[in-house]
N, C-alpha and C. Protein backbone atom coordinates (compact mmCIF):
# COMPACT_ATOMS: atom_id res chain seq x y z
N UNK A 1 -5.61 41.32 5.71
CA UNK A 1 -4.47 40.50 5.30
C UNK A 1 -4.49 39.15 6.03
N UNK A 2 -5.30 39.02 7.51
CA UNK A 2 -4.89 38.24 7.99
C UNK A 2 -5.84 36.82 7.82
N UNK A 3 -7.47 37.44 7.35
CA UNK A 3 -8.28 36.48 7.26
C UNK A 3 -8.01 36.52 5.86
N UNK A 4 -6.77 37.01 4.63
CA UNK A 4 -7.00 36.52 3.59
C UNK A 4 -6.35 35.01 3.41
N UNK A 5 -4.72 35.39 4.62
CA UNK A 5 -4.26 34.01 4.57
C UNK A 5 -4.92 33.00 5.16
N UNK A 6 -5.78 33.06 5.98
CA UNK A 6 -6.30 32.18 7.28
C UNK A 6 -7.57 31.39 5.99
N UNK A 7 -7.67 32.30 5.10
CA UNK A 7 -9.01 31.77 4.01
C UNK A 7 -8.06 30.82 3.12
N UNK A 8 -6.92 31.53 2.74
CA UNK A 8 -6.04 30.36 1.75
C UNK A 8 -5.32 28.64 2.51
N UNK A 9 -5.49 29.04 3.45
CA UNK A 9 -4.52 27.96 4.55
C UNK A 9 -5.95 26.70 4.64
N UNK A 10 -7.59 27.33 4.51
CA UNK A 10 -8.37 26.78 4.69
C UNK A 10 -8.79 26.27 3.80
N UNK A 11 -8.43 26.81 2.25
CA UNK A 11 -8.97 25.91 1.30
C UNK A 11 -7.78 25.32 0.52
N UNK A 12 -6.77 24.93 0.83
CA UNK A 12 -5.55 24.35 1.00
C UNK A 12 -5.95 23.14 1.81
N UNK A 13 -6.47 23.30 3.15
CA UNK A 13 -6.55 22.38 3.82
C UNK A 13 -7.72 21.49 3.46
N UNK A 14 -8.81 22.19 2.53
CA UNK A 14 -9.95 21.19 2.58
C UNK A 14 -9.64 20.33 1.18
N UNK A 15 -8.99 21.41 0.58
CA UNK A 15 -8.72 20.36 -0.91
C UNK A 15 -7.51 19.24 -0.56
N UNK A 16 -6.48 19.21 0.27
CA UNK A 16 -5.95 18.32 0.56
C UNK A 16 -6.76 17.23 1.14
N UNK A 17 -8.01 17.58 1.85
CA UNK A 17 -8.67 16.55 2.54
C UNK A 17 -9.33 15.52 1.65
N UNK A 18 -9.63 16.21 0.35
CA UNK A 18 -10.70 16.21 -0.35
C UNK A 18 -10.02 15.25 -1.81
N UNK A 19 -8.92 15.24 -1.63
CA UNK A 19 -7.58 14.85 -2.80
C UNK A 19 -7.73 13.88 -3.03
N UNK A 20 -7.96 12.37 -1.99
CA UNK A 20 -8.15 11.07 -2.38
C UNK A 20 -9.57 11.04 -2.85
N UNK A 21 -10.46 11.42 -2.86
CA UNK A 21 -11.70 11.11 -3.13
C UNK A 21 -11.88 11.49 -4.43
N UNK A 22 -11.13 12.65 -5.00
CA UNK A 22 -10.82 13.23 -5.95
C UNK A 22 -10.25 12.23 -7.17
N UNK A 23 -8.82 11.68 -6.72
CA UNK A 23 -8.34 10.87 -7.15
C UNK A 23 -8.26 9.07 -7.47
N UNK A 24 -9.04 8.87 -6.68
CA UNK A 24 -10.01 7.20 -6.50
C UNK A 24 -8.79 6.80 -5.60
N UNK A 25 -9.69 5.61 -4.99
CA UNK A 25 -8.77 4.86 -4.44
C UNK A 25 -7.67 3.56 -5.10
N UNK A 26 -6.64 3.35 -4.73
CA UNK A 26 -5.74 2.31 -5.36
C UNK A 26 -6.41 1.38 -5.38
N UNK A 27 -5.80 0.20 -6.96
CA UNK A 27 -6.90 -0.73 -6.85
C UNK A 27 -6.12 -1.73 -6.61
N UNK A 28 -4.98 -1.41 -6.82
CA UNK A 28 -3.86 -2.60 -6.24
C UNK A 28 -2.73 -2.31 -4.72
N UNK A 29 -3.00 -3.32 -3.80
CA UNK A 29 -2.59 -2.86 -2.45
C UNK A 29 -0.92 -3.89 -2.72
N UNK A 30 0.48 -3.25 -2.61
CA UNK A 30 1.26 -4.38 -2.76
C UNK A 30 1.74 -4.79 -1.21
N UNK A 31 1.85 -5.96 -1.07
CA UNK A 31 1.82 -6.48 0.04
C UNK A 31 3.47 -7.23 0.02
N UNK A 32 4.62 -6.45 0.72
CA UNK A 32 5.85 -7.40 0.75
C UNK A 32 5.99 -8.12 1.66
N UNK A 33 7.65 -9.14 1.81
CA UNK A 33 7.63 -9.62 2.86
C UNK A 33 9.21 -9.00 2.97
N UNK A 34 10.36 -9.40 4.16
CA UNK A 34 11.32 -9.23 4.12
C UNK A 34 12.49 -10.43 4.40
N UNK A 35 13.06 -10.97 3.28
CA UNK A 35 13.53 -11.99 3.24
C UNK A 35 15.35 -11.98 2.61
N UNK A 36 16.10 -12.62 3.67
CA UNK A 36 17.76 -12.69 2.98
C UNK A 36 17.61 -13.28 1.51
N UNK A 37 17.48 -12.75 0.41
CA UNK A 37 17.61 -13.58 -0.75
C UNK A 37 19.26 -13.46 -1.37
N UNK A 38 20.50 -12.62 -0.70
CA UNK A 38 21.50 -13.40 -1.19
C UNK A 38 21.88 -13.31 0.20
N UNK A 39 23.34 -13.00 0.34
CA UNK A 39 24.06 -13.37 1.51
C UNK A 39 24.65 -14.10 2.13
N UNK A 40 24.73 -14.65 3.36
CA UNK A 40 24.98 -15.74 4.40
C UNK A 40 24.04 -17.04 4.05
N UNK A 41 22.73 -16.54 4.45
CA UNK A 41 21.27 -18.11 3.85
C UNK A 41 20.57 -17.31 3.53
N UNK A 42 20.76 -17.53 1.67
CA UNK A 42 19.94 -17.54 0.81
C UNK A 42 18.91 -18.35 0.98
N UNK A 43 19.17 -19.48 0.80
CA UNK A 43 18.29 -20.37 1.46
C UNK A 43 17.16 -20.04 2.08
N UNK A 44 17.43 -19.73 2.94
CA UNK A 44 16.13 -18.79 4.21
C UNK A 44 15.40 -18.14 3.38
N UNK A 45 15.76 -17.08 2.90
CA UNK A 45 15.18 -16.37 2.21
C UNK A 45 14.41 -16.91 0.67
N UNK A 46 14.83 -17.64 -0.20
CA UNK A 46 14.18 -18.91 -1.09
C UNK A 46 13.17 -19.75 -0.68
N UNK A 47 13.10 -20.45 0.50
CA UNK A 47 11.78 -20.57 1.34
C UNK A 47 10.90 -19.74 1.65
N UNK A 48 11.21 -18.56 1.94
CA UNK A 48 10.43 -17.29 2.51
C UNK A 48 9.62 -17.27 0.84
N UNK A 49 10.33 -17.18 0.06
CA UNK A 49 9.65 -16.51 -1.41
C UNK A 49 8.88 -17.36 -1.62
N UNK A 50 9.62 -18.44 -1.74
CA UNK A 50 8.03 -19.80 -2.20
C UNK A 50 7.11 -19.97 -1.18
N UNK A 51 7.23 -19.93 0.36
CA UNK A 51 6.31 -19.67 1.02
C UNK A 51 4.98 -18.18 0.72
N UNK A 52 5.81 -17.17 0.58
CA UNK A 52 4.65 -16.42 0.03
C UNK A 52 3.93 -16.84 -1.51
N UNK A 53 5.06 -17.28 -2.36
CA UNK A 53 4.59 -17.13 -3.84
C UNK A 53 3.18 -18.54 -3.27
N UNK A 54 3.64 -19.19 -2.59
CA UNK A 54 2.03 -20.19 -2.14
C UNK A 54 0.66 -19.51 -1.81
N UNK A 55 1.16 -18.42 -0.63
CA UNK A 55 0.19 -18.01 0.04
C UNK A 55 -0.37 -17.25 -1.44
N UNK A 56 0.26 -16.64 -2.15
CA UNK A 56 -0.27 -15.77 -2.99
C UNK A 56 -1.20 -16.48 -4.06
N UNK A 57 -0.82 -17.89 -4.28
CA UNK A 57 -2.18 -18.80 -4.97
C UNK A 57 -3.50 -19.04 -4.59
N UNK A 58 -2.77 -19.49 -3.22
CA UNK A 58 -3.85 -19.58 -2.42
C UNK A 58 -5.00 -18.64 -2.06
N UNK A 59 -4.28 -17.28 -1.72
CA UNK A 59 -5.49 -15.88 -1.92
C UNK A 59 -6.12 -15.86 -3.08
N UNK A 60 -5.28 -15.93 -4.56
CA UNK A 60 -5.91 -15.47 -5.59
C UNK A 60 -7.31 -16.82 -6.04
N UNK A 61 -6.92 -18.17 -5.41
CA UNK A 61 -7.45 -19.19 -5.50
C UNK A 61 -9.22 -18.83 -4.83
N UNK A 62 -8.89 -18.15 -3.96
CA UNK A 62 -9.75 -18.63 -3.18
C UNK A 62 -11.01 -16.88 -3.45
N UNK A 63 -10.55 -16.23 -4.21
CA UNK A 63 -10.79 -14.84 -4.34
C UNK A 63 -10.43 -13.78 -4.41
N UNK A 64 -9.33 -13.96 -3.83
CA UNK A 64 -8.49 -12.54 -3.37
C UNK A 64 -8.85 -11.87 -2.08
N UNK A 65 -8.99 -10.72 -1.81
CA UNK A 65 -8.91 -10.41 -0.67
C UNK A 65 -9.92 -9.06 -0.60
N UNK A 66 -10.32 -9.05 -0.26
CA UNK A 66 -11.51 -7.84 -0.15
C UNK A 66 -11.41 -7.05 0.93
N UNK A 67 -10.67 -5.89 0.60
CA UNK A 67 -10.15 -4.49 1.48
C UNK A 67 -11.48 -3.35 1.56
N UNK A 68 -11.47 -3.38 3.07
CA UNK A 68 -12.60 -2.39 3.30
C UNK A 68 -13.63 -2.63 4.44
């Protein structure tokens, strides 16, 4: 009984290991930021967005980003 569970717990554990490889890797990574967009200063936070929505030209401009 005891090496039947100790056998199920083990191939439980290898197929969980085994799950992303199984499943591919993501091909899209989303990358946020954290910014006041209403509130007190909006403002702040409206800079923050167009500051990223830049950076985000600029990556896609230049290639994108190559994870790995």
């Amino acid at each position: 009984m005891r090496k039947g569970i100790l056998l199920v717990i083990c191939v439980l554990v290898i197929g969980l290991a085994f799950s992303p490889l199984v499943w591919g890797a993501a091909k899209t990574i989303k990358i946020g930021i954290n910014a006041p967009i209403t509130g007190d200063i909006p403002k702040v936070g409206e800079g923050t967005k167009f500051a990223a929505q830049m950076w985000l030209e600029d990556i896609n401009a230049a290639g994108g980003l190559e994870v790995g």
